[in-house]
PDBML (XML) file of the C-alpha atoms, coordinates in Angstrom:
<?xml version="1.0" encoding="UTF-8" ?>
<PDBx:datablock datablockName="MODEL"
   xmlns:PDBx="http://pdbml.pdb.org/schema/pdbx-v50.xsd"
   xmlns:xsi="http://www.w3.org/2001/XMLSchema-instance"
   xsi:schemaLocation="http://pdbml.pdb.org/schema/pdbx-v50.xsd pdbx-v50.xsd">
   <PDBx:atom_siteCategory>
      <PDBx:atom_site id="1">
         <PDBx:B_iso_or_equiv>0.00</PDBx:B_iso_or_equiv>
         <PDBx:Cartn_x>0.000</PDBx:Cartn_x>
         <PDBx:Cartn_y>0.000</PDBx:Cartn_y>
         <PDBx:Cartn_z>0.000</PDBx:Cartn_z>
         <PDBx:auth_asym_id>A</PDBx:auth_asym_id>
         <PDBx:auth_atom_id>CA</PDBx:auth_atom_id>
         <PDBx:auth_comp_id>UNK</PDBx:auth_comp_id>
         <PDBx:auth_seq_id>1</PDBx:auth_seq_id>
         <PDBx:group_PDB>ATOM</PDBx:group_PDB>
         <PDBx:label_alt_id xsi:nil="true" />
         <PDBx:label_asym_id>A</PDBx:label_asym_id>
         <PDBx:label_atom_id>CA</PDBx:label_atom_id>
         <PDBx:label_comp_id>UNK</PDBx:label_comp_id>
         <PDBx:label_entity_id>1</PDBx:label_entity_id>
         <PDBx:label_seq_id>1</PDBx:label_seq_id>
         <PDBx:occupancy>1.00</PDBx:occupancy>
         <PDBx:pdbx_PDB_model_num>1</PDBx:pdbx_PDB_model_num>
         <PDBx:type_symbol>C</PDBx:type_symbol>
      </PDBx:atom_site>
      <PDBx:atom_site id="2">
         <PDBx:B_iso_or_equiv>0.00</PDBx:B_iso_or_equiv>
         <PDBx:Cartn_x>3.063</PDBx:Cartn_x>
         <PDBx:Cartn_y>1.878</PDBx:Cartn_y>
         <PDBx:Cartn_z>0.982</PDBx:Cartn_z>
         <PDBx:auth_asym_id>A</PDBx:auth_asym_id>
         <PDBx:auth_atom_id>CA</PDBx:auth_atom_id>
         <PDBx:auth_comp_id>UNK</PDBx:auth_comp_id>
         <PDBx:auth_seq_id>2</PDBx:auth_seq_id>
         <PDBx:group_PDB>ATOM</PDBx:group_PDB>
         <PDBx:label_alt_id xsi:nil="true" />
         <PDBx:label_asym_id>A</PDBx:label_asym_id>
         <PDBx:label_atom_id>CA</PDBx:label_atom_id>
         <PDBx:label_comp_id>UNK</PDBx:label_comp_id>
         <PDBx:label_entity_id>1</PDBx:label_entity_id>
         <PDBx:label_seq_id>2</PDBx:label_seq_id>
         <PDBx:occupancy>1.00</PDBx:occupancy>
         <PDBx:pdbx_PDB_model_num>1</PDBx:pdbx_PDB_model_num>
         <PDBx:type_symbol>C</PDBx:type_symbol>
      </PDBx:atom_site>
      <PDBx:atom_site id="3">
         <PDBx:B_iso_or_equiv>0.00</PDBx:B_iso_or_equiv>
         <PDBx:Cartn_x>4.824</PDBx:Cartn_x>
         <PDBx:Cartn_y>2.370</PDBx:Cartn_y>
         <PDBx:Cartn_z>-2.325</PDBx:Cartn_z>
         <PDBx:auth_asym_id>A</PDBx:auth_asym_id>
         <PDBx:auth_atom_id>CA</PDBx:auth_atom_id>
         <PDBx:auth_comp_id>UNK</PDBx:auth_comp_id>
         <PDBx:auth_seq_id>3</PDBx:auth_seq_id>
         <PDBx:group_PDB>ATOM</PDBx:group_PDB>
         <PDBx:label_alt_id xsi:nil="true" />
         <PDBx:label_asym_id>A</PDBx:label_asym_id>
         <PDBx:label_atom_id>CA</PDBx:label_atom_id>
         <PDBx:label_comp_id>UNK</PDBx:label_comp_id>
         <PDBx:label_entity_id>1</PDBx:label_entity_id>
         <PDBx:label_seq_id>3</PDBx:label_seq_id>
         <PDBx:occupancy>1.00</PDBx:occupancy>
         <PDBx:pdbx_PDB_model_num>1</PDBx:pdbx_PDB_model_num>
         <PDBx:type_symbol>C</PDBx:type_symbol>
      </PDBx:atom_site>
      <PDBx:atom_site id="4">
         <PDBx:B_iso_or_equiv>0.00</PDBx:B_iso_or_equiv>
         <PDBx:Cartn_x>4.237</PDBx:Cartn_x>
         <PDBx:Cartn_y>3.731</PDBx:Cartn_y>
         <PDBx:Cartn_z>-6.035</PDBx:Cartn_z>
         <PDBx:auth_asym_id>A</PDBx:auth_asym_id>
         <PDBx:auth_atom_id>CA</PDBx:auth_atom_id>
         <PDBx:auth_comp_id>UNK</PDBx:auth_comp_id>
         <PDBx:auth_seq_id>4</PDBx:auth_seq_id>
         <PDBx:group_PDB>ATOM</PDBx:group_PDB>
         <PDBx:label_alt_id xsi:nil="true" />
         <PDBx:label_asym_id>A</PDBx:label_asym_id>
         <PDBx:label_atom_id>CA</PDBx:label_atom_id>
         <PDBx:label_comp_id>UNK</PDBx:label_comp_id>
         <PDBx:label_entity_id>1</PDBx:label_entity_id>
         <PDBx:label_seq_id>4</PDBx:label_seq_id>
         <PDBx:occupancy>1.00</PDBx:occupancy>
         <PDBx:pdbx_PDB_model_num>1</PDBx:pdbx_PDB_model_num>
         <PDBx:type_symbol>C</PDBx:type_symbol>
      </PDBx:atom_site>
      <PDBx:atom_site id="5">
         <PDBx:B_iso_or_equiv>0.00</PDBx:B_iso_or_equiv>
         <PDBx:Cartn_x>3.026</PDBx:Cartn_x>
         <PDBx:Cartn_y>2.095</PDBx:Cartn_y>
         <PDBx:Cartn_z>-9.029</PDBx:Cartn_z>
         <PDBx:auth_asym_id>A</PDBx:auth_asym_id>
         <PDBx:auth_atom_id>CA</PDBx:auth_atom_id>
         <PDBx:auth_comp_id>UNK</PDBx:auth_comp_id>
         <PDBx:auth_seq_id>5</PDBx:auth_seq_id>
         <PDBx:group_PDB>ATOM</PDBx:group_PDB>
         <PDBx:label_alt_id xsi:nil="true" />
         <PDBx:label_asym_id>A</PDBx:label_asym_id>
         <PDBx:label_atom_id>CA</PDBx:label_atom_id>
         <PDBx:label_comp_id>UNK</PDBx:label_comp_id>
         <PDBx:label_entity_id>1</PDBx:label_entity_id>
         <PDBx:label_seq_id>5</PDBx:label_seq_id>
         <PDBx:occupancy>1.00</PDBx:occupancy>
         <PDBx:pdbx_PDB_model_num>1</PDBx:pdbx_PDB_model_num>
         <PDBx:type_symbol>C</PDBx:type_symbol>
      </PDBx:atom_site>
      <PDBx:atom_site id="6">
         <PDBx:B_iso_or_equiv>0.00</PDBx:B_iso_or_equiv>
         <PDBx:Cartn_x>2.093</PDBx:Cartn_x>
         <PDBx:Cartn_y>-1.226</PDBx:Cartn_y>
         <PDBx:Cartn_z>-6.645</PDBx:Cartn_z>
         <PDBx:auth_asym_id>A</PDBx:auth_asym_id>
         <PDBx:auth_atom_id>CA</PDBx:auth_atom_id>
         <PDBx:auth_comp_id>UNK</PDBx:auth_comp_id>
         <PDBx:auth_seq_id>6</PDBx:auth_seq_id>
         <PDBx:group_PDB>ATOM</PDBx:group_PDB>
         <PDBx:label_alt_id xsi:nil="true" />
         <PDBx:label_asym_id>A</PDBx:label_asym_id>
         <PDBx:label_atom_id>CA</PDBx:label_atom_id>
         <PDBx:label_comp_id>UNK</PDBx:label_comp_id>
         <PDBx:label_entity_id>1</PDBx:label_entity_id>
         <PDBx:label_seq_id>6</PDBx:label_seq_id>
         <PDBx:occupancy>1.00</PDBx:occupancy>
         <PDBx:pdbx_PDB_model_num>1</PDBx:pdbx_PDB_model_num>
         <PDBx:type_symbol>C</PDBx:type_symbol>
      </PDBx:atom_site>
      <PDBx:atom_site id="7">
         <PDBx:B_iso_or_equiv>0.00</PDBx:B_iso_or_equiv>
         <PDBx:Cartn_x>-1.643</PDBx:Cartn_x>
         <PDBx:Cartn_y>-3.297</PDBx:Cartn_y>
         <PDBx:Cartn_z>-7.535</PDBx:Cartn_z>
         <PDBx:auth_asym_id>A</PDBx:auth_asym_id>
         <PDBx:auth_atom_id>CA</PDBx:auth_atom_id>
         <PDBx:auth_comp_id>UNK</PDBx:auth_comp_id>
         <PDBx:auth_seq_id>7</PDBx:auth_seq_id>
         <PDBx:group_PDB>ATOM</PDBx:group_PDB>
         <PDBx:label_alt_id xsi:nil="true" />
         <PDBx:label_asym_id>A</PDBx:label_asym_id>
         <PDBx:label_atom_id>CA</PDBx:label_atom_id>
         <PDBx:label_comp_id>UNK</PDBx:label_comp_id>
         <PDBx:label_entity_id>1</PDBx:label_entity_id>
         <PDBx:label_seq_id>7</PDBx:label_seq_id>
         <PDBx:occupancy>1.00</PDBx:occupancy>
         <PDBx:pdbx_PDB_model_num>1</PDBx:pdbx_PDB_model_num>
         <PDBx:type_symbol>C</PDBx:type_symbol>
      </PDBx:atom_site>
      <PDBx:atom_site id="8">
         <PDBx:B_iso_or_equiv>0.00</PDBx:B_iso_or_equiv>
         <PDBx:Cartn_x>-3.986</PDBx:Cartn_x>
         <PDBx:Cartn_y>-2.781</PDBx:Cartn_y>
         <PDBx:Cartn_z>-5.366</PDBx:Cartn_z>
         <PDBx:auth_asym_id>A</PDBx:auth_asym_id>
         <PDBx:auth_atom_id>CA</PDBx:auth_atom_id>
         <PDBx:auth_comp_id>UNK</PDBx:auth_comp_id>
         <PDBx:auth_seq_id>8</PDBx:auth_seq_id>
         <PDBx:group_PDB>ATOM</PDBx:group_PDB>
         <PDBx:label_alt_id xsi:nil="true" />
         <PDBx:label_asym_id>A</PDBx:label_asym_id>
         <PDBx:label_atom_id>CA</PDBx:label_atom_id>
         <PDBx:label_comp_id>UNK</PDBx:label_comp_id>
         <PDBx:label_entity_id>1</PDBx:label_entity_id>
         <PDBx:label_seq_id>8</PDBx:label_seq_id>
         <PDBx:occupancy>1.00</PDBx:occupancy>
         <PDBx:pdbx_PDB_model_num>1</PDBx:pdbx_PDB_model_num>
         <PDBx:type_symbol>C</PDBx:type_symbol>
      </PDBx:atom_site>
      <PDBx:atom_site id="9">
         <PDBx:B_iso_or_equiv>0.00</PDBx:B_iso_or_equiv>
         <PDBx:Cartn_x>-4.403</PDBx:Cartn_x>
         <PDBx:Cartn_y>-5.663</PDBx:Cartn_y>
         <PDBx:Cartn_z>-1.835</PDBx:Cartn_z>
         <PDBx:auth_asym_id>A</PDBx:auth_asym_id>
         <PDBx:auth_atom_id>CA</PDBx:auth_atom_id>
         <PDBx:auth_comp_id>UNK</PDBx:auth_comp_id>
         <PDBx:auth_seq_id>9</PDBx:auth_seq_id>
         <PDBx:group_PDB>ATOM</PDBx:group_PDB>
         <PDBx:label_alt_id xsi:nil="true" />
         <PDBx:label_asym_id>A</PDBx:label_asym_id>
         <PDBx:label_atom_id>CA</PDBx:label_atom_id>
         <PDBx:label_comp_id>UNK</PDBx:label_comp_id>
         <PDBx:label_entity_id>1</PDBx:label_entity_id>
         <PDBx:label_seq_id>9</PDBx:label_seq_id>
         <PDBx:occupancy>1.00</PDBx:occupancy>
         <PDBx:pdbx_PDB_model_num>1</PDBx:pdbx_PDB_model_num>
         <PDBx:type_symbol>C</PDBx:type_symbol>
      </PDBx:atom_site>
      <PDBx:atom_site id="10">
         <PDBx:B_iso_or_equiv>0.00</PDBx:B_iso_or_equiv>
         <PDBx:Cartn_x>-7.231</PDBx:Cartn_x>
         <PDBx:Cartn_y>-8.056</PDBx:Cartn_y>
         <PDBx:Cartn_z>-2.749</PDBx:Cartn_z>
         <PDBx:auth_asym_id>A</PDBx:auth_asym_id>
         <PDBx:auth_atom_id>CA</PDBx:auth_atom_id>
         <PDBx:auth_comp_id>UNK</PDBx:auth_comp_id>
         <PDBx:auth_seq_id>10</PDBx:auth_seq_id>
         <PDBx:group_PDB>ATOM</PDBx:group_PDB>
         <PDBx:label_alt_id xsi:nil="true" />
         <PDBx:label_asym_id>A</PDBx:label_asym_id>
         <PDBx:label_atom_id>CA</PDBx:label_atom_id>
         <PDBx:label_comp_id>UNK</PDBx:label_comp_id>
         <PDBx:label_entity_id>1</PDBx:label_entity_id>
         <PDBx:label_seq_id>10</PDBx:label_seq_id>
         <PDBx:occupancy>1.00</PDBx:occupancy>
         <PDBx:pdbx_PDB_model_num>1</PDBx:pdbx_PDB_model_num>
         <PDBx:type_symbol>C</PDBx:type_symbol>
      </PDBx:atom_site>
      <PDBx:atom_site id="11">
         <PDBx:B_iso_or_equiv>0.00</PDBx:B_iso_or_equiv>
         <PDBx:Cartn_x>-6.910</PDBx:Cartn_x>
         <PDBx:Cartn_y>-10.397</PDBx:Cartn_y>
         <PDBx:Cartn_z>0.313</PDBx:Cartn_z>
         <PDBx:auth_asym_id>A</PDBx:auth_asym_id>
         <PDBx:auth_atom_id>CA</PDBx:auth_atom_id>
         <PDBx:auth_comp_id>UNK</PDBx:auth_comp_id>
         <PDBx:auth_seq_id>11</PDBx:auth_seq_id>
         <PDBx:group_PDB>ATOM</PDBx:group_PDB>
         <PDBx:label_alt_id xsi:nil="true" />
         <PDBx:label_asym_id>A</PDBx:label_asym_id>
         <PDBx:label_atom_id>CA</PDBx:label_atom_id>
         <PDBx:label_comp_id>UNK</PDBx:label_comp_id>
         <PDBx:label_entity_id>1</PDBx:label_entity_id>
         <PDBx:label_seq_id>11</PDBx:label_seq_id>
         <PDBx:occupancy>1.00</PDBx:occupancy>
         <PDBx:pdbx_PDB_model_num>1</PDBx:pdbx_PDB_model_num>
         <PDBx:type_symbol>C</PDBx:type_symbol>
      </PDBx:atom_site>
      <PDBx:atom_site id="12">
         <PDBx:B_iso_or_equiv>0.00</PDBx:B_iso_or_equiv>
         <PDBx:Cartn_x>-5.059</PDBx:Cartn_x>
         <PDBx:Cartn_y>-10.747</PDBx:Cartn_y>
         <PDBx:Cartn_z>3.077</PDBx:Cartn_z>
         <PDBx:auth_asym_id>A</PDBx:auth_asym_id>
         <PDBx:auth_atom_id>CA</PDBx:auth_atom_id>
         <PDBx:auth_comp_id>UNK</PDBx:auth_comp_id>
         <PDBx:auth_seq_id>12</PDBx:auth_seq_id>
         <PDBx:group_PDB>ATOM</PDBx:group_PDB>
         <PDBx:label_alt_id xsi:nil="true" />
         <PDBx:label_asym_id>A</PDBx:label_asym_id>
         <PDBx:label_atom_id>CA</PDBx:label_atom_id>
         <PDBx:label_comp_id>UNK</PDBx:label_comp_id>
         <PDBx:label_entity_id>1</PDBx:label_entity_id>
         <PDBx:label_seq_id>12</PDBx:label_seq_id>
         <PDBx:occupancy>1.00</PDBx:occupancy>
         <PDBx:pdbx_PDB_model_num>1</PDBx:pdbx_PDB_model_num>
         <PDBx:type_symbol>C</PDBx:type_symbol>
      </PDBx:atom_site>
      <PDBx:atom_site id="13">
         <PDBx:B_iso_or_equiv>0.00</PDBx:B_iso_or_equiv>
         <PDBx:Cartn_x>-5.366</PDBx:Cartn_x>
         <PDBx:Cartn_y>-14.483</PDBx:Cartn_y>
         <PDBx:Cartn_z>4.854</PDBx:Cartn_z>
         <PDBx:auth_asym_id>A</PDBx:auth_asym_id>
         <PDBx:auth_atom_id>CA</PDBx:auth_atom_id>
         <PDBx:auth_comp_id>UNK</PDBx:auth_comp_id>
         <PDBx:auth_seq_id>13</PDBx:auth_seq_id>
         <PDBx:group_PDB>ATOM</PDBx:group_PDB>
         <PDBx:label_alt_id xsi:nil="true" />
         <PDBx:label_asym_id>A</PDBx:label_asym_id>
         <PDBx:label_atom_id>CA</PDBx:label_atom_id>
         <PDBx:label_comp_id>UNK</PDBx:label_comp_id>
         <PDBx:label_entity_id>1</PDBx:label_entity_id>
         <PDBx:label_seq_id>13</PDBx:label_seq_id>
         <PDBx:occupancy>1.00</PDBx:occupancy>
         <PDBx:pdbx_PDB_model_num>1</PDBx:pdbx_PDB_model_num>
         <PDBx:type_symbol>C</PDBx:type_symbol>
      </PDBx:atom_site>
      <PDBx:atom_site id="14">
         <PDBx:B_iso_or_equiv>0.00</PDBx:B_iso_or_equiv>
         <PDBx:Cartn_x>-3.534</PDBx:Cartn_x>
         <PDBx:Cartn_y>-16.312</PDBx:Cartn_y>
         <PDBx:Cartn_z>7.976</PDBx:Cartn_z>
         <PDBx:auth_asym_id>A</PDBx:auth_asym_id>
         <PDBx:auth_atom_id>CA</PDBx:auth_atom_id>
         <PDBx:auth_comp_id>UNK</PDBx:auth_comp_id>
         <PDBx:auth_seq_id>14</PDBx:auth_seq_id>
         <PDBx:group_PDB>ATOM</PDBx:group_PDB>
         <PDBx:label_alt_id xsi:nil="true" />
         <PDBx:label_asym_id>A</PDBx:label_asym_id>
         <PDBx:label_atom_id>CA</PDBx:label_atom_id>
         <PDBx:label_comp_id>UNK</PDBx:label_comp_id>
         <PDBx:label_entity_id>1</PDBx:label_entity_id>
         <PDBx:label_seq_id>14</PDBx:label_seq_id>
         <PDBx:occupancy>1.00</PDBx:occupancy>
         <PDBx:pdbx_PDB_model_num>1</PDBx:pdbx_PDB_model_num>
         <PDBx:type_symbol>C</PDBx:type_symbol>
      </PDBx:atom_site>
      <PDBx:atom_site id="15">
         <PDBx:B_iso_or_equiv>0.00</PDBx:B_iso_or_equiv>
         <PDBx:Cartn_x>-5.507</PDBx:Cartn_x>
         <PDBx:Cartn_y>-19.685</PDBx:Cartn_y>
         <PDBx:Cartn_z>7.278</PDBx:Cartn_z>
         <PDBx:auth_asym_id>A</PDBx:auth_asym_id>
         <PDBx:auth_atom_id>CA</PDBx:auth_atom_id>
         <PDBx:auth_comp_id>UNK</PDBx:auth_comp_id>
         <PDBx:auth_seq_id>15</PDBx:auth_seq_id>
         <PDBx:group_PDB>ATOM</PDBx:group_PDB>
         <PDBx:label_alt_id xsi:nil="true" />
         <PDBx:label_asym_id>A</PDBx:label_asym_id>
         <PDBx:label_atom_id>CA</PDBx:label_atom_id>
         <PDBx:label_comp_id>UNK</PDBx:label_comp_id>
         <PDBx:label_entity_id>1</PDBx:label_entity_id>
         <PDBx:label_seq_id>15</PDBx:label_seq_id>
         <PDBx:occupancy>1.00</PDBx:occupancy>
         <PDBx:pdbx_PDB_model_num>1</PDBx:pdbx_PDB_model_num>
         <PDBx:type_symbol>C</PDBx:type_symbol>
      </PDBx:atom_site>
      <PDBx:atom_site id="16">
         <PDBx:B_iso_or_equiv>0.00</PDBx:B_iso_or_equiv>
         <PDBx:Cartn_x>-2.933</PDBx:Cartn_x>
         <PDBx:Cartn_y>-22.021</PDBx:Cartn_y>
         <PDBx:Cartn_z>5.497</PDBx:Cartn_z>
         <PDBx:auth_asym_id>A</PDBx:auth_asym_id>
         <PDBx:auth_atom_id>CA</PDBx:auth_atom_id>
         <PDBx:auth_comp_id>UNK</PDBx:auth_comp_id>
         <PDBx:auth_seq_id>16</PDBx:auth_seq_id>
         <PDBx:group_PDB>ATOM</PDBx:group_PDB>
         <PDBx:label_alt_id xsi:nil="true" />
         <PDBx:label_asym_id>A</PDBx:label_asym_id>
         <PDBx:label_atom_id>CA</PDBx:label_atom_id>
         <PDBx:label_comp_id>UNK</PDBx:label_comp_id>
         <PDBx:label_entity_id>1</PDBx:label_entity_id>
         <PDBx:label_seq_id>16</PDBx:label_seq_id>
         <PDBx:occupancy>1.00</PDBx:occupancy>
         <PDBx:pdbx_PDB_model_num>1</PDBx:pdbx_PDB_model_num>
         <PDBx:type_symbol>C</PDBx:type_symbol>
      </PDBx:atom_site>
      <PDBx:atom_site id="17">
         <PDBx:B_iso_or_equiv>0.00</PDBx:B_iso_or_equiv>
         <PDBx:Cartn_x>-3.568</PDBx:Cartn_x>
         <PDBx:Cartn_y>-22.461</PDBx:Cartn_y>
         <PDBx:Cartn_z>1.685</PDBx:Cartn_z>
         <PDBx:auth_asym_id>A</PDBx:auth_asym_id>
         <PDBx:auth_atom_id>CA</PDBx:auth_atom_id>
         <PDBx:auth_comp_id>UNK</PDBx:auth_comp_id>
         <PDBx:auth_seq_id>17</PDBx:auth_seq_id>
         <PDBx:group_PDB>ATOM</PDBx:group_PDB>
         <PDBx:label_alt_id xsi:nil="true" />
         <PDBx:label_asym_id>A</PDBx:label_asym_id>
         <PDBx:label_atom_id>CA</PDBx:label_atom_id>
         <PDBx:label_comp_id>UNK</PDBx:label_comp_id>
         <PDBx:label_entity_id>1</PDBx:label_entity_id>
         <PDBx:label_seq_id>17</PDBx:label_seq_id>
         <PDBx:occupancy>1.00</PDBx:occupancy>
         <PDBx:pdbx_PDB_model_num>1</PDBx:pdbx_PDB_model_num>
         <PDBx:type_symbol>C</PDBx:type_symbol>
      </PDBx:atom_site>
      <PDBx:atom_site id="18">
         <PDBx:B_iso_or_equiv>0.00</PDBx:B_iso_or_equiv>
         <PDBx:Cartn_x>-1.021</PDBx:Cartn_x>
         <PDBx:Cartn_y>-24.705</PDBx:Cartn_y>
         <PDBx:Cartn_z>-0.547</PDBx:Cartn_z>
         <PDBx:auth_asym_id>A</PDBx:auth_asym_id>
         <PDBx:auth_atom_id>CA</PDBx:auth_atom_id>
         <PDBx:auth_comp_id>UNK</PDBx:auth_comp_id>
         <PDBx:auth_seq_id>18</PDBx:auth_seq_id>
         <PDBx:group_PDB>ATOM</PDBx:group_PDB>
         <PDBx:label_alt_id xsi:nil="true" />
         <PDBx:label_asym_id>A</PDBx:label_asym_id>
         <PDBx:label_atom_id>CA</PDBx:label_atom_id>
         <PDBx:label_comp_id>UNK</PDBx:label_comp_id>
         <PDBx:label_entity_id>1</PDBx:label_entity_id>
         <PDBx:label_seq_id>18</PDBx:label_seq_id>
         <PDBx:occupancy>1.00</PDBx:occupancy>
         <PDBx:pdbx_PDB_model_num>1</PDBx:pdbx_PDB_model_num>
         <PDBx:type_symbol>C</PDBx:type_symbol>
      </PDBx:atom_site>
      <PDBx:atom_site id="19">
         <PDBx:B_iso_or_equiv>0.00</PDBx:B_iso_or_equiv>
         <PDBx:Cartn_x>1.899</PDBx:Cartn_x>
         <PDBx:Cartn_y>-25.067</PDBx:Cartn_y>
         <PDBx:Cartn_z>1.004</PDBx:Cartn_z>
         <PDBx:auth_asym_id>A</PDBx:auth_asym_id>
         <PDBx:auth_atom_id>CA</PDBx:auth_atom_id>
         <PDBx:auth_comp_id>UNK</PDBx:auth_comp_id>
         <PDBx:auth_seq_id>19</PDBx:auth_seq_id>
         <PDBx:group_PDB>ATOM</PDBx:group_PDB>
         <PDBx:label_alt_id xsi:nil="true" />
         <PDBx:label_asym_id>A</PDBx:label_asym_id>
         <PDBx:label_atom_id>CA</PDBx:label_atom_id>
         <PDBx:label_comp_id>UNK</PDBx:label_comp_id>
         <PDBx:label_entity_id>1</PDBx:label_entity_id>
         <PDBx:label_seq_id>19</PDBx:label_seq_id>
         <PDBx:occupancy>1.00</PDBx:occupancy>
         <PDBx:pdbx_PDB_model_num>1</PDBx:pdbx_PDB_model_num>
         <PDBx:type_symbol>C</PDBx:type_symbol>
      </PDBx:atom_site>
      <PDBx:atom_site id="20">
         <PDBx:B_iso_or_equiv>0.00</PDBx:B_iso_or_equiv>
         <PDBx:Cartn_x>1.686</PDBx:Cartn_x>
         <PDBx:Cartn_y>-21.294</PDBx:Cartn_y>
         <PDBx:Cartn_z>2.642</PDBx:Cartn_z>
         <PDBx:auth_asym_id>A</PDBx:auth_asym_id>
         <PDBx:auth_atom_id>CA</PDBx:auth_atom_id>
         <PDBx:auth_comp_id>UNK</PDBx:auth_comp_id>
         <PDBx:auth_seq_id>20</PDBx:auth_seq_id>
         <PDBx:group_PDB>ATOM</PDBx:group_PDB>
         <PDBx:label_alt_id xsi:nil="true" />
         <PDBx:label_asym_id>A</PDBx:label_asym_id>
         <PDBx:label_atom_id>CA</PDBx:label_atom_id>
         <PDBx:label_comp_id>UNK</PDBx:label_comp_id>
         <PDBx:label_entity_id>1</PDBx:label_entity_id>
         <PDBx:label_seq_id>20</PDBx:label_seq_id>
         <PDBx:occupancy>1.00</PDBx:occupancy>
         <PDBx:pdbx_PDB_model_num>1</PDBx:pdbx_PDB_model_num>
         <PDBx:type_symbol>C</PDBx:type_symbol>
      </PDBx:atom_site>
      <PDBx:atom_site id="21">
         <PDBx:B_iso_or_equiv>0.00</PDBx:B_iso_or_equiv>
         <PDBx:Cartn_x>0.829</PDBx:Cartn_x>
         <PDBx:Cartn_y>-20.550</PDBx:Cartn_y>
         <PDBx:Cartn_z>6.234</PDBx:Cartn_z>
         <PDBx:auth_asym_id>A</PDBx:auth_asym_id>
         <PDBx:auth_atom_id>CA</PDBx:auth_atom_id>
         <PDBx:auth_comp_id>UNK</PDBx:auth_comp_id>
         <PDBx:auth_seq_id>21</PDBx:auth_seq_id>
         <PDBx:group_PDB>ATOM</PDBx:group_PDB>
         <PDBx:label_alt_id xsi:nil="true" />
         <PDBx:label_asym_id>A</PDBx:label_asym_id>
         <PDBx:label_atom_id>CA</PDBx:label_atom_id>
         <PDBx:label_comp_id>UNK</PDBx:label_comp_id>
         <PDBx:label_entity_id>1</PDBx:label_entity_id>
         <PDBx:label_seq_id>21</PDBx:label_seq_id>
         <PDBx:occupancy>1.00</PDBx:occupancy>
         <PDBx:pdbx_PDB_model_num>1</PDBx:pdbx_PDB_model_num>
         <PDBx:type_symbol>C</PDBx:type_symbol>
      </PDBx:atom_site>
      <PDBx:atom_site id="22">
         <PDBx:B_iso_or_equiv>0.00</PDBx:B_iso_or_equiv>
         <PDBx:Cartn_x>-0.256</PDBx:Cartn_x>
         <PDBx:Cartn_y>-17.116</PDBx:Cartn_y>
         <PDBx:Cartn_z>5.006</PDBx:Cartn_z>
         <PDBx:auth_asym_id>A</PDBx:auth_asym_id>
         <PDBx:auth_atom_id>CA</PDBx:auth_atom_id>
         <PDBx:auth_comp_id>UNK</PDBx:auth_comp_id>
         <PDBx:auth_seq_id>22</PDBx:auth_seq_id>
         <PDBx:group_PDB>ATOM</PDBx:group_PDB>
         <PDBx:label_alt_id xsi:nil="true" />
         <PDBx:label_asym_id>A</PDBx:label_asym_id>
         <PDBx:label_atom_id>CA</PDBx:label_atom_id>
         <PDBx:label_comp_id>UNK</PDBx:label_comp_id>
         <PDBx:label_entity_id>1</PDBx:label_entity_id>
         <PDBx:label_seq_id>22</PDBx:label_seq_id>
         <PDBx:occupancy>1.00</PDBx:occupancy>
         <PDBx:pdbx_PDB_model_num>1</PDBx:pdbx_PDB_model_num>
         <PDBx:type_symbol>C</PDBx:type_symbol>
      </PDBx:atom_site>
      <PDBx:atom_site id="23">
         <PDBx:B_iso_or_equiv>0.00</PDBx:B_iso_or_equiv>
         <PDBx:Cartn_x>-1.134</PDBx:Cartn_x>
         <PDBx:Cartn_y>-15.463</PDBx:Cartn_y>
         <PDBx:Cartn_z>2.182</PDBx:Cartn_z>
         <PDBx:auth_asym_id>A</PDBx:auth_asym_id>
         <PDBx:auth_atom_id>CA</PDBx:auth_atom_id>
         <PDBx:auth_comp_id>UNK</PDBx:auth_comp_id>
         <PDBx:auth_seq_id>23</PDBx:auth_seq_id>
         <PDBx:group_PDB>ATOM</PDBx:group_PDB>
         <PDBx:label_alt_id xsi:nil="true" />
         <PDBx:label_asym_id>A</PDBx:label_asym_id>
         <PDBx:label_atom_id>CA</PDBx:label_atom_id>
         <PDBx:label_comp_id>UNK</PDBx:label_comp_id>
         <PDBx:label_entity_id>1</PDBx:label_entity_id>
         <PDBx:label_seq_id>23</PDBx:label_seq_id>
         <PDBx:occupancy>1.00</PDBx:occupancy>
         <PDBx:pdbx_PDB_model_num>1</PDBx:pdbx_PDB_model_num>
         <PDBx:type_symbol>C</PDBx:type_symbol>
      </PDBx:atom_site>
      <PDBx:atom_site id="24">
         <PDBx:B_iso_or_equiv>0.00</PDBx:B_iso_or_equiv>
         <PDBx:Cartn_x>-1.488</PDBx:Cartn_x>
         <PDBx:Cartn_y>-11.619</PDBx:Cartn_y>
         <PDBx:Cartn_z>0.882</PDBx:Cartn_z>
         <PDBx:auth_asym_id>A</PDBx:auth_asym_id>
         <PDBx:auth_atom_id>CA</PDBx:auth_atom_id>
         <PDBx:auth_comp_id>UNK</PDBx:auth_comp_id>
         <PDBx:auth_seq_id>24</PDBx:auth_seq_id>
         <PDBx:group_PDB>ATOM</PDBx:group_PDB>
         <PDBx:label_alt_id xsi:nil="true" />
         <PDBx:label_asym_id>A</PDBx:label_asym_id>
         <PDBx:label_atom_id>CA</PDBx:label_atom_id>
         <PDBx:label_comp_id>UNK</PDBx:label_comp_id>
         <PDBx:label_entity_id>1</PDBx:label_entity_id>
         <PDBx:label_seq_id>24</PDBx:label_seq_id>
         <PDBx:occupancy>1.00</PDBx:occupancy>
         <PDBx:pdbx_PDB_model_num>1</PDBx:pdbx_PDB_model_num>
         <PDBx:type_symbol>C</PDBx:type_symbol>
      </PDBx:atom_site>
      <PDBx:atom_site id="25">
         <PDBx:B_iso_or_equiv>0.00</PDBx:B_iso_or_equiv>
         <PDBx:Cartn_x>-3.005</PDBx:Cartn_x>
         <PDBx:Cartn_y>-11.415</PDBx:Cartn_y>
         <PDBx:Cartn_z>-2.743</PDBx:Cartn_z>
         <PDBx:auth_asym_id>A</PDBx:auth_asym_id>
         <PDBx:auth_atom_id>CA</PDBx:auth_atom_id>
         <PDBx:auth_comp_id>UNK</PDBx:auth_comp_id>
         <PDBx:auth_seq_id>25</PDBx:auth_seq_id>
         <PDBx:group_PDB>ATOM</PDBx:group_PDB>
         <PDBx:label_alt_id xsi:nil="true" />
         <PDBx:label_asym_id>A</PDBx:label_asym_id>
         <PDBx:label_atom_id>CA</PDBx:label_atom_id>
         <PDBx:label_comp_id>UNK</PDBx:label_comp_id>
         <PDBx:label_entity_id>1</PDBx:label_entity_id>
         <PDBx:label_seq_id>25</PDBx:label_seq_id>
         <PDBx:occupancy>1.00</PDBx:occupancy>
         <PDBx:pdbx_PDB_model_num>1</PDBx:pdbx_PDB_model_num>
         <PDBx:type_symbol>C</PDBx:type_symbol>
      </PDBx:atom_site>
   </PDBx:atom_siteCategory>
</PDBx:datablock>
């Protein structure tokens, strides 16, 4: 959110997904 030019957050998640504990989309 912080710097320029960046696409916008869609989703922000601590439940695991894949092989991620986390994710931020």
């Amino acid at each position: 959110l912080s710097v320029p030019e960046h696409d916008p957050v869609h989703k922000v998640t601590i439940i695991p997904r894949g092989r991620a504990l986390g994710v931020t989309m």
